[in-house]
Protein backbone atom coordinates (compact mmCIF):
# COMPACT_ATOMS: atom_id res chain seq x y z
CA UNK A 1 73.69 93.44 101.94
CA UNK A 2 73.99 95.92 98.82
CA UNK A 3 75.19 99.65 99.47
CA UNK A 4 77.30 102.24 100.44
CA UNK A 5 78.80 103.06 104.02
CA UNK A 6 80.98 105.89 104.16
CA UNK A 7 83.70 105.23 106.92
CA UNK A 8 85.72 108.03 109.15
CA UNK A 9 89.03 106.36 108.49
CA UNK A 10 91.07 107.02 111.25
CA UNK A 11 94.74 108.13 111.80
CA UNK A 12 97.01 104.93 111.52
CA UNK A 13 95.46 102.81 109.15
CA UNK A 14 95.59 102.28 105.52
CA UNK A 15 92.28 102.01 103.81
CA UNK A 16 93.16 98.36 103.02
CA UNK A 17 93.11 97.51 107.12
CA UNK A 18 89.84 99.29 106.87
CA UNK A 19 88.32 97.03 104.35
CA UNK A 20 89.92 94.15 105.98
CA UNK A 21 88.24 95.49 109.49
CA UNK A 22 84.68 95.75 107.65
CA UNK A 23 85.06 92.21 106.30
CA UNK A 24 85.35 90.68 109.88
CA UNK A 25 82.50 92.70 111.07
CA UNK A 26 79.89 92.73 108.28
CA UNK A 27 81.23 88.88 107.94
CA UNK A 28 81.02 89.67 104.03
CA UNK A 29 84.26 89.41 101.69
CA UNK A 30 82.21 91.38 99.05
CA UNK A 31 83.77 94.87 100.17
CA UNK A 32 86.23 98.01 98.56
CA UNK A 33 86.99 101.56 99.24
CA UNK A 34 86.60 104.16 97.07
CA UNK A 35 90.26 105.91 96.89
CA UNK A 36 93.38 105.13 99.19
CA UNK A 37 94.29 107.35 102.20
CA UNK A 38 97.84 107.29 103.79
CA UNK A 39 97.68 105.95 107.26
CA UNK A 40 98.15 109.58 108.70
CA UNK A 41 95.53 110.80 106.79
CA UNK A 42 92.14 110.65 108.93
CA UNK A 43 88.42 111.29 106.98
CA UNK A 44 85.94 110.47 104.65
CA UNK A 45 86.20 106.74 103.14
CA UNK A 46 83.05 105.81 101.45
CA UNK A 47 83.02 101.79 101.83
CA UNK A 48 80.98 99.83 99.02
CA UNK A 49 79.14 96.63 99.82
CA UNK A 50 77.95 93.98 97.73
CA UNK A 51 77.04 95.02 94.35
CA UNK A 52 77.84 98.53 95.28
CA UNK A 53 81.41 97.16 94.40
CA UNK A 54 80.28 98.07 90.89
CA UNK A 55 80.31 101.79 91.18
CA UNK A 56 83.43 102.24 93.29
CA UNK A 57 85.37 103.48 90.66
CA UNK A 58 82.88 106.21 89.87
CA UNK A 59 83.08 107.13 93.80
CA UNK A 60 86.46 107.62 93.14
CA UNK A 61 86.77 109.61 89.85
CA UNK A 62 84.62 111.90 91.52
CA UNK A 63 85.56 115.29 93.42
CA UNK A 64 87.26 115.11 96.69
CA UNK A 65 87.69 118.08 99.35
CA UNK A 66 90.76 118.11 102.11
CA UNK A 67 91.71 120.40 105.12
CA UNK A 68 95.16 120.32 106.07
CA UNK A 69 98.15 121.89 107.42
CA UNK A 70 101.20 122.89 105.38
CA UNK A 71 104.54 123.41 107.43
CA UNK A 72 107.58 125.25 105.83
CA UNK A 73 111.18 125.03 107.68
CA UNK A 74 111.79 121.74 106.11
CA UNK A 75 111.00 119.07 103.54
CA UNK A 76 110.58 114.89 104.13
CA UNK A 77 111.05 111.90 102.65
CA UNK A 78 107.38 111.02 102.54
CA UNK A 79 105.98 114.74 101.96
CA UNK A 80 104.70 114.57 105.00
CA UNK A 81 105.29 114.57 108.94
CA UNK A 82 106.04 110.74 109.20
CA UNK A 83 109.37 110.76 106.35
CA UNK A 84 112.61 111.45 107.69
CA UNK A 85 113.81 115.34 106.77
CA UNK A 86 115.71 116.07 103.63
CA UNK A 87 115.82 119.85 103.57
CA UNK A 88 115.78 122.49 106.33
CA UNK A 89 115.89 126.04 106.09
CA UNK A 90 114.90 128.32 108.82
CA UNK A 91 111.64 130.53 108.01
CA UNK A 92 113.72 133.73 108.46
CA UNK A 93 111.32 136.50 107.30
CA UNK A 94 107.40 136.95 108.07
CA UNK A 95 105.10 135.48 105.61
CA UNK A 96 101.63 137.38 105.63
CA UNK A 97 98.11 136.16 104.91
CA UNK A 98 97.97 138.11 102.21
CA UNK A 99 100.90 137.10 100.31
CA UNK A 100 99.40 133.08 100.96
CA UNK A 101 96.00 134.32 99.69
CA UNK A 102 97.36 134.99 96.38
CA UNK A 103 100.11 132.49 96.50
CA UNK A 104 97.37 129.93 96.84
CA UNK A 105 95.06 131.57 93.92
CA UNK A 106 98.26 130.76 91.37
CA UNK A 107 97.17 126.99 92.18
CA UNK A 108 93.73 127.26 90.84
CA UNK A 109 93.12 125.25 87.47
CA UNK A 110 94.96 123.14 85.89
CA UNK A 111 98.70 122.04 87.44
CA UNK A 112 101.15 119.61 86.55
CA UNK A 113 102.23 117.17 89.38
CA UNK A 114 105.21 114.41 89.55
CA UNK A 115 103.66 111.83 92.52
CA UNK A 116 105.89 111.55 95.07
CA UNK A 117 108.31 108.04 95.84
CA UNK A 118 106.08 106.64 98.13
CA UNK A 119 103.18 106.82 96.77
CA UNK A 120 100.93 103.42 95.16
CA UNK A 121 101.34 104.83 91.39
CA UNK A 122 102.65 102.24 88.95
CA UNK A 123 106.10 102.18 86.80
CA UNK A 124 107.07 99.29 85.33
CA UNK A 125 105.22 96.75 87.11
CA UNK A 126 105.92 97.89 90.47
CA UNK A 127 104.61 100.47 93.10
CA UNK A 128 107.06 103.56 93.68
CA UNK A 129 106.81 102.75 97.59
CA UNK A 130 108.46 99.81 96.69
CA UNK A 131 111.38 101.38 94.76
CA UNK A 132 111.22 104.38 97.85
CA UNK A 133 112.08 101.57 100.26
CA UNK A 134 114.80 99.80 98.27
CA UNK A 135 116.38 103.46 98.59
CA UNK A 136 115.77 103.58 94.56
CA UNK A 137 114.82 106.86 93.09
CA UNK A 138 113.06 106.54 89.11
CA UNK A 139 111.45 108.94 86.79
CA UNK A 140 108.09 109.45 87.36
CA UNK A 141 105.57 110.24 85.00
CA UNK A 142 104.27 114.15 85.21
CA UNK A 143 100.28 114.43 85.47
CA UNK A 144 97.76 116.68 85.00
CA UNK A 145 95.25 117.54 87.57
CA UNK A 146 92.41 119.81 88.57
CA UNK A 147 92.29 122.34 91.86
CA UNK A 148 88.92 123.63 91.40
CA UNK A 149 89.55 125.89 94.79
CA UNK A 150 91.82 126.19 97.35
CA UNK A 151 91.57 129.12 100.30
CA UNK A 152 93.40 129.85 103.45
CA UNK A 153 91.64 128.96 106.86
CA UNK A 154 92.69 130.23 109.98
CA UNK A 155 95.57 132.29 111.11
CA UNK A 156 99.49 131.83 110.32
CA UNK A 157 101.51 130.35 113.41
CA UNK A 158 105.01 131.11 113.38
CA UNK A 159 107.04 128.78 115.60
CA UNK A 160 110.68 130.18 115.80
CA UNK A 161 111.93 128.28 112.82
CA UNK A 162 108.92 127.03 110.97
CA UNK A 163 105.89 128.88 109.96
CA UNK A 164 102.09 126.79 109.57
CA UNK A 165 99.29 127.07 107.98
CA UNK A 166 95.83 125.75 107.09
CA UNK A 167 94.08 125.05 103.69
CA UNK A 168 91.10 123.72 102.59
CA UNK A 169 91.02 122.82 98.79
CA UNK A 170 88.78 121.04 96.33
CA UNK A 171 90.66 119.00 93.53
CA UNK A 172 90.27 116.03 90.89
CA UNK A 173 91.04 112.62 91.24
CA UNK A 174 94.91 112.00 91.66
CA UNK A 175 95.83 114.87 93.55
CA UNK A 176 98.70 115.00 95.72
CA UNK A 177 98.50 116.88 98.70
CA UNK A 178 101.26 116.42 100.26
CA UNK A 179 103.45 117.28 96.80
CA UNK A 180 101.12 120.20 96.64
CA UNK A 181 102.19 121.40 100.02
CA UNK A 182 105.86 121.08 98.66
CA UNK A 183 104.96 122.99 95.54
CA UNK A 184 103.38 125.54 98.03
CA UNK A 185 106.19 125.85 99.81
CA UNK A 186 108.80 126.06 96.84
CA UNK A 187 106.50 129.07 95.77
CA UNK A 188 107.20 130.90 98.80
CA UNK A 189 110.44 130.04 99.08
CA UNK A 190 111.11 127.28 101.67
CA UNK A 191 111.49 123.85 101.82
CA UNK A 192 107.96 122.42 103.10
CA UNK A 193 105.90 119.33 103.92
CA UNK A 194 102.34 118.13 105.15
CA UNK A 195 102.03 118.02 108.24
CA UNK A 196 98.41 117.73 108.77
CA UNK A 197 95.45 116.08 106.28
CA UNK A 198 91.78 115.32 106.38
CA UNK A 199 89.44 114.06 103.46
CA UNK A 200 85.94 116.02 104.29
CA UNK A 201 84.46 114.75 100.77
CA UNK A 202 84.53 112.23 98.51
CA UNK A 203 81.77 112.96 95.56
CA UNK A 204 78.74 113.35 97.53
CA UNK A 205 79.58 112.06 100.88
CA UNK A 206 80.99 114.54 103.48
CA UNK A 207 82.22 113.93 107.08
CA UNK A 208 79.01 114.32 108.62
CA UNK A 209 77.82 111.36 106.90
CA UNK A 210 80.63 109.09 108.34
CA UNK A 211 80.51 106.30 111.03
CA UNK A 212 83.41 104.92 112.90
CA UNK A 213 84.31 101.30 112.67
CA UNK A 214 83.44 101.16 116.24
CA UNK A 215 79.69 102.31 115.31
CA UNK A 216 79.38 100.38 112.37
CA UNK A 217 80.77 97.57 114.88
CA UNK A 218 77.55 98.36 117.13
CA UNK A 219 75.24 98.46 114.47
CA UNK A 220 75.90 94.76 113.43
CA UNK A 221 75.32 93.93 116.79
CA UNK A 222 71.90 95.41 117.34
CA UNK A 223 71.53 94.50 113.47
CA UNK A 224 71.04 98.01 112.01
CA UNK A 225 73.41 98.59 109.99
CA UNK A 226 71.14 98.02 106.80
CA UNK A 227 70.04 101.51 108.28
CA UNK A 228 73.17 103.30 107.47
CA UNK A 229 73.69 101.83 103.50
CA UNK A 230 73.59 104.74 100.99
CA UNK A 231 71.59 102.91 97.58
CA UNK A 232 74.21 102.60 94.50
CA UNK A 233 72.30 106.05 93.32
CA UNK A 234 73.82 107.93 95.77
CA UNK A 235 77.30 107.12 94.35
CA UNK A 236 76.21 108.46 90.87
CA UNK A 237 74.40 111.24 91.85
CA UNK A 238 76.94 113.42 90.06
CA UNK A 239 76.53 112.20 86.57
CA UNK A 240 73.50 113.31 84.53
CA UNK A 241 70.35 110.89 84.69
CA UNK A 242 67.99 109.56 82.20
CA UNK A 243 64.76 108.00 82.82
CA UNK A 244 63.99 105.14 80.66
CA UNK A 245 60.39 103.53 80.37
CA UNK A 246 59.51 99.61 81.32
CA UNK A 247 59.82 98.81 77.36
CA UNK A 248 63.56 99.07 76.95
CA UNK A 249 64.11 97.96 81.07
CA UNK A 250 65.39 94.78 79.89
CA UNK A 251 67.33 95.84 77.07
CA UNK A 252 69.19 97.52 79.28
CA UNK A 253 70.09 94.96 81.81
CA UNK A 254 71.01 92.59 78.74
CA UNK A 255 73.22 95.80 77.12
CA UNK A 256 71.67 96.80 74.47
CA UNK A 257 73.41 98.99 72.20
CA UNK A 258 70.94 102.25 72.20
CA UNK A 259 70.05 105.57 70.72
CA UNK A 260 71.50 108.61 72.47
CA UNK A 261 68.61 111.11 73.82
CA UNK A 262 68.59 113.86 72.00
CA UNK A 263 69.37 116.30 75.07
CA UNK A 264 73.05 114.24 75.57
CA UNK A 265 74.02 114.60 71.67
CA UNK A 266 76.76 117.01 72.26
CA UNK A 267 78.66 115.87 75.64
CA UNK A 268 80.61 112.90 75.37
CA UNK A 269 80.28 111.62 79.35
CA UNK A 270 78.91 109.10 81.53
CA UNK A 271 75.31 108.68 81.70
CA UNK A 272 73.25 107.14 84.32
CA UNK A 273 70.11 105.38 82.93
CA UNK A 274 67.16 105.17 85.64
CA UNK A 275 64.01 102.67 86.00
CA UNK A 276 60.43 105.12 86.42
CA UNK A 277 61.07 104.41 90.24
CA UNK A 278 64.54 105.19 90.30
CA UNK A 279 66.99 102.13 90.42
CA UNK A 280 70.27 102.91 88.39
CA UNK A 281 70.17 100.48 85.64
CA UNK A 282 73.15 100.92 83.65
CA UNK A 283 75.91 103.31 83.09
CA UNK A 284 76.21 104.02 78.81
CA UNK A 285 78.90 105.90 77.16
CA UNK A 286 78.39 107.16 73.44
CA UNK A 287 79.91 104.26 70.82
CA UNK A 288 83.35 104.57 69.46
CA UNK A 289 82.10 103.09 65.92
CA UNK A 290 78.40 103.76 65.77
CA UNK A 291 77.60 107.85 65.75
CA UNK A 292 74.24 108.31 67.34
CA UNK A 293 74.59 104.98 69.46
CA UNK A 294 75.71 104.56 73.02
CA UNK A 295 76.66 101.58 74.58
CA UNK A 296 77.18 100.23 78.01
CA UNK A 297 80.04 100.86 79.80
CA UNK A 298 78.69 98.65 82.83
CA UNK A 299 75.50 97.28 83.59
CA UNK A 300 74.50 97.45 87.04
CA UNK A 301 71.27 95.66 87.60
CA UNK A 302 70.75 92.47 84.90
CA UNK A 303 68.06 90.47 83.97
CA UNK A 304 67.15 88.37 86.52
C-alpha cells in the first residue's frame, strides 16, 4: 500500500495517536503525518503510507490554511483554551470590525514569532513542553514566518467581559496560531488566547478531501481503502515539474548528477522530475559545487 490519505484529525488527539490509530487499522507500521496538530486542534492531516513516507516533509513545508477563533479578556498558559489563565483584563470598550479589518492587514507578510512553552520546538536537546511542565521558562529562539492572508469572518460577539472573533488565514510552515492570536490581541490592547482552531489545508489537500478514522476504519473492512490513496504526485503538485525522456529514466533512479533545463537556470528551488506517463522520479536541487549541475536531493522511485 503506497500513498497518501488525508485524515480529519479530530478534537482530543495528537497526530501521533492518529498515526498510531492508522497503524492498527491499515495493519502497516510504514506510516507519518505531515505536520503536528495540538490535540484541540481538529482538521486536515494528510497521512502518508508506504513509500509516500518519502515526501512527507514536502507535505509539510508546504502552505497551510486555518479558521479559528481568537478570544480577548485573558491570556493562558498554553495560548489557548486548555492552559490555565495568566492575564485577565476586562474588554471594557467596543472593538469594531473595522478597526480588526485593518488590525489584521498589519499581519500580512513577513512577522517575527517566539513559539510558545509548550510547543514541540527544540532547545538544547529537549522539547519546550518539557521545560513548560517542569515549570521552567528558557529563551526561545525568534523566527521568521510568512502570513500570506489573513481576513475576518463573521461577526464580533461581545460576551460581558470578553469579546470573540473569527479568522481565517493562510501562512508558511511554522506558524503559530495560537501566539498569533496573542500578538492579535496585544495589538488591540488586551490580553488574548485561542480559543478555537481548524486546519482546512495542508498544500493541496483541503477538508473536503478528508476521511475520519472511523471511515478509513470501514474501508479496510470492505477492502477499499486503496480507493481513497492520493499517488506521491499529489503531494508535490506545488513544486514545478519536468518531464524527462526514457533515456536518462534510470539515471535518475541511480542519482545521477544532471544538467539543469534551461527554463530552471535562474530559481534556485525544488524540482520535481517526471517519467512521460507521469510517476515522480526524483526530487533535484541545483549543486552547491558544480554551476550548471543539479543533483538529487531524494530519489523517489530507484532502479529496480
Amino acid at each position: 500500500m503506497e500513498g497518501i490519505i488525508p485524515l480529519y484529525k479530530p478534537k482530543g488527539m495528537t497526530s501521533h495517536d492518529c498515526v498510531f490509530k492508522l497503524r492498527k487499522i491499515l495493519k502497516m507500521k510504514r506510516i507519518g503525518h505531515t505536520g503536528t496538530l495540538d490535540p484541540d486542534v481538529t482538521g486536515v492531516l494528510p497521512i502518508c503510507i508506504g513509500k509516500a513516507t518519502k515526501v512527507a516533509e514536502y507535505i509539510t513545508d508546504a502552505g497551510k490554511t486555518y479558521e479559528g477563533e481568537v478570544t480577548l479578556g485573558f491570556s493562558t498558559t498554553t495560548e489557548d483554551a486548555s492552559g490555565e489563565v495568566v492575564e485577565t483584563r476586562k474588554v471594557d470598550r467596543v472593538i469594531s470590525k473595522s478597526e480588526i479589518i485593518e488590525m489584521l492587514h498589519t499581519f500580512t507578510g513577513t512577522i517575527r514569532q517566539t513559539p510558545p512553552m509548550f510547543s514541540a520546538v527544540k532547545v538544547n536537546g529537549k522539547r519546550l513542553y518539557e521545560y513548560a511542565r517542569q515549570g521552567i521558562e528558557i529563551e526561545r529562539p525568534t523566527r521568521l514566518v510568512t502570513i500570506y492572508s489573513i481576513e475576518l469572518l463573521d461577526e464580533i460577539l461581545n460576551n460581558g467581559e470578553t469579546t470573540s472573533f473569527r479568522f481565517r488565514v493562510a501562512c508558511s510552515k511554522g506558524t503559530y496560531i495560537r501566539t498569533l492570536a496573542v500578538m492579535i490581541g496585544d495589538a488591540l490592547g488586551f490580553p488574548a488566547h485561542m480559543s478555537e482552531l481548524s486546519r482546512i489545508r495542508s498544500a493541496t489537500f483541503s477538508l473536503s478531501d478528508c476521511f475520519t478514522l472511523e471511515e478509513i476504519e470501514t474501508r479496510m473492512f470492505d477492502g477499499t481503502v486503496t480507493d481513497i490513496l492520493h499517488p506521491i504526485e499529489t503531494a508535490l503538485s506545488h513544486l514545478p515539474k519536468y518531464v524527462i525522456n526514457d533515456k536518462i529514466t534510470d539515471k535518475v533512479k541511480n542519482g545521477a548528477v544532471l544538467p539543469i533545463p534551461d527554463q530552471f537556470k535562474k530559481e534556485d528551488h525544488l524540482l520535481v522530475l517526471e517519467s512521460e506517463d507521469g510517476k515522480a522520479l526524483a526530487i533535484y536541487i541545483h549543486h552547491p559545487e558544480k554551476p550548471g549541475m543539479m543533483k538529487p536531493s531524494k530519489v523517489l522511485r530507484s532502479v529496480e
